[in-house]
C-alpha atoms as a PDB file:
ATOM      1  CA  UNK A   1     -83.445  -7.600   5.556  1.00  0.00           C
ATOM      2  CA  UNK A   2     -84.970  -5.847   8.511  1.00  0.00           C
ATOM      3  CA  UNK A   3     -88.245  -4.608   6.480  1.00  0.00           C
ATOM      4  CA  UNK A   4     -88.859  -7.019   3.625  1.00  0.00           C
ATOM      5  CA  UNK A   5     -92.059  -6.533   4.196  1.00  0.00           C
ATOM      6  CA  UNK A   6     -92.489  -3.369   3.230  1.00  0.00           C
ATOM      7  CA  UNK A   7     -90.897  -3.766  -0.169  1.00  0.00           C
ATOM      8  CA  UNK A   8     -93.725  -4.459  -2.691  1.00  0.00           C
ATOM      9  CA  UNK A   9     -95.381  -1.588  -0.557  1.00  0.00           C
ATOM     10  CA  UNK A  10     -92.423   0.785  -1.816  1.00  0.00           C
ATOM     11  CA  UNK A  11     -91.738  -0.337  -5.344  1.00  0.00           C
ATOM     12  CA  UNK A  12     -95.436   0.466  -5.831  1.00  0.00           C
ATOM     13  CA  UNK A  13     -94.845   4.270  -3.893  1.00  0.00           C
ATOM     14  CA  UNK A  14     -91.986   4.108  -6.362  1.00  0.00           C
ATOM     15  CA  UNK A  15     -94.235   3.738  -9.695  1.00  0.00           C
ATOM     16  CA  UNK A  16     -96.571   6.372  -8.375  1.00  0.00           C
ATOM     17  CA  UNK A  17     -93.599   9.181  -7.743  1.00  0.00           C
ATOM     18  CA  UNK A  18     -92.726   8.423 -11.270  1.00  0.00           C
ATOM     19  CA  UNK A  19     -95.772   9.490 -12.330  1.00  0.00           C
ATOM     20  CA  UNK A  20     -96.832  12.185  -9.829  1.00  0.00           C
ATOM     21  CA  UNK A  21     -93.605  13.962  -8.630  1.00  0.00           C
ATOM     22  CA  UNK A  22     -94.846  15.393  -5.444  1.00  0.00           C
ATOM     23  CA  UNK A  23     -94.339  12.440  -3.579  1.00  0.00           C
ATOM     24  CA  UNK A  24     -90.703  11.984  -4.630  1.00  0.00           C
ATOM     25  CA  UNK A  25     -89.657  13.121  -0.451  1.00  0.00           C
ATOM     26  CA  UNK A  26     -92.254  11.002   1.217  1.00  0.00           C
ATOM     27  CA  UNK A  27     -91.025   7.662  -0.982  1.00  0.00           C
ATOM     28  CA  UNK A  28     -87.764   8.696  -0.084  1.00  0.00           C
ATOM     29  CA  UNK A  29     -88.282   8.870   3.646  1.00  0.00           C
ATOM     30  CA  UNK A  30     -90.069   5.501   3.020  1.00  0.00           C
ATOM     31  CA  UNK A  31     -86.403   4.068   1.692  1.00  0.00           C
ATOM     32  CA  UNK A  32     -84.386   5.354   3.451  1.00  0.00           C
ATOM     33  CA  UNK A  33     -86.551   3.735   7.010  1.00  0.00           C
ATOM     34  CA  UNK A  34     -86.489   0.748   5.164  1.00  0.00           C
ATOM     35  CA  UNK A  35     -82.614  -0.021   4.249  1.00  0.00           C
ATOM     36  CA  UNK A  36     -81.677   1.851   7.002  1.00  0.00           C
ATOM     37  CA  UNK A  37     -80.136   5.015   5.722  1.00  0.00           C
ATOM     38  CA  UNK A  38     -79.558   8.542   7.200  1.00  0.00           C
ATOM     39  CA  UNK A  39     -80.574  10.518   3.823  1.00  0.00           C
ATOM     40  CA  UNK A  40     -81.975   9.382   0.090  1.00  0.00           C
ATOM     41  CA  UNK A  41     -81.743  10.972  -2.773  1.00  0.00           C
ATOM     42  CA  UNK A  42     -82.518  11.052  -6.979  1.00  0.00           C
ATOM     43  CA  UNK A  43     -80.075  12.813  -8.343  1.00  0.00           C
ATOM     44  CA  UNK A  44     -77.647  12.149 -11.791  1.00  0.00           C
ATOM     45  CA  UNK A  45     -74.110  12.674 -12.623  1.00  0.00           C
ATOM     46  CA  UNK A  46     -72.874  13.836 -15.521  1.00  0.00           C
ATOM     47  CA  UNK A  47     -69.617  11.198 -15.958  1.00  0.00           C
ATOM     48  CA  UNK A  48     -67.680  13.842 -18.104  1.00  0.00           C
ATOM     49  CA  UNK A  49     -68.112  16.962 -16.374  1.00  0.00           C
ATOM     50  CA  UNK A  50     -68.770  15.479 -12.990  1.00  0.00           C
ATOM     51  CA  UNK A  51     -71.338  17.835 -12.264  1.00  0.00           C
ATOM     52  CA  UNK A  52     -74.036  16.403 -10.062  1.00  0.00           C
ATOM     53  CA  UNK A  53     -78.092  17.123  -9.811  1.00  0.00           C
ATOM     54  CA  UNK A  54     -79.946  16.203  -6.876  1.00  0.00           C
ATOM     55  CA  UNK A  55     -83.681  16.819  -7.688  1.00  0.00           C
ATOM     56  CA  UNK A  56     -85.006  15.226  -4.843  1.00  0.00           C
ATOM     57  CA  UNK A  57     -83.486  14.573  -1.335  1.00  0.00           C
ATOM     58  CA  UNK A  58     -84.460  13.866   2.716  1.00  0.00           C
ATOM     59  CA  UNK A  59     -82.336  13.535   5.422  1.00  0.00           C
ATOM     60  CA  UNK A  60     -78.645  15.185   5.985  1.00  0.00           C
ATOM     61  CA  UNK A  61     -76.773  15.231   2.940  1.00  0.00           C
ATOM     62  CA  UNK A  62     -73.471  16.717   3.516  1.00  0.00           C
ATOM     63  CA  UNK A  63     -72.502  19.020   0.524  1.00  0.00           C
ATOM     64  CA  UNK A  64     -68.839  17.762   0.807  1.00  0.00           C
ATOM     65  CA  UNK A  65     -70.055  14.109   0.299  1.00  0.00           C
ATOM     66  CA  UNK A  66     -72.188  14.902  -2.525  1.00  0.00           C
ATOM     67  CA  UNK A  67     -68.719  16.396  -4.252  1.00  0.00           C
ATOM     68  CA  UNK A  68     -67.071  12.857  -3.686  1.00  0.00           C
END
């Protein structure tokens, strides 16, 4: 893992966007850097409908993979 050390750092940033929302796009910048993506993102799925919410998102997210 190219950034293990950075891990307890982020499940901590993690806890504290639970609790404060506003930093829901920096922690996401912070995981994405650290496994390497291109975008993050918390978002749910409804399995039924297959609607999808993103509430929080960085990076390039390509509306026709978020209808995959």
């Amino acid at each position: 893992m190219p950034h293990a050390e950075q891990i307890p750092s982020l499940i901590g940033d993690i806890y504290d966007a639970a609790l404060d929302p506003s930093r829901w796009t920096s922690v996401l910048q912070k995981t994405r850097d650290v496994v390497g993506g291109s975008a993050a993102a918390v978002f749910s799925k409804d399995a039924r409908s297959k609607s999808l919410n993103v509430y929080y998102h960085c990076g390039g997210m390509d509306h026709r993979y978020q209808q995959l």
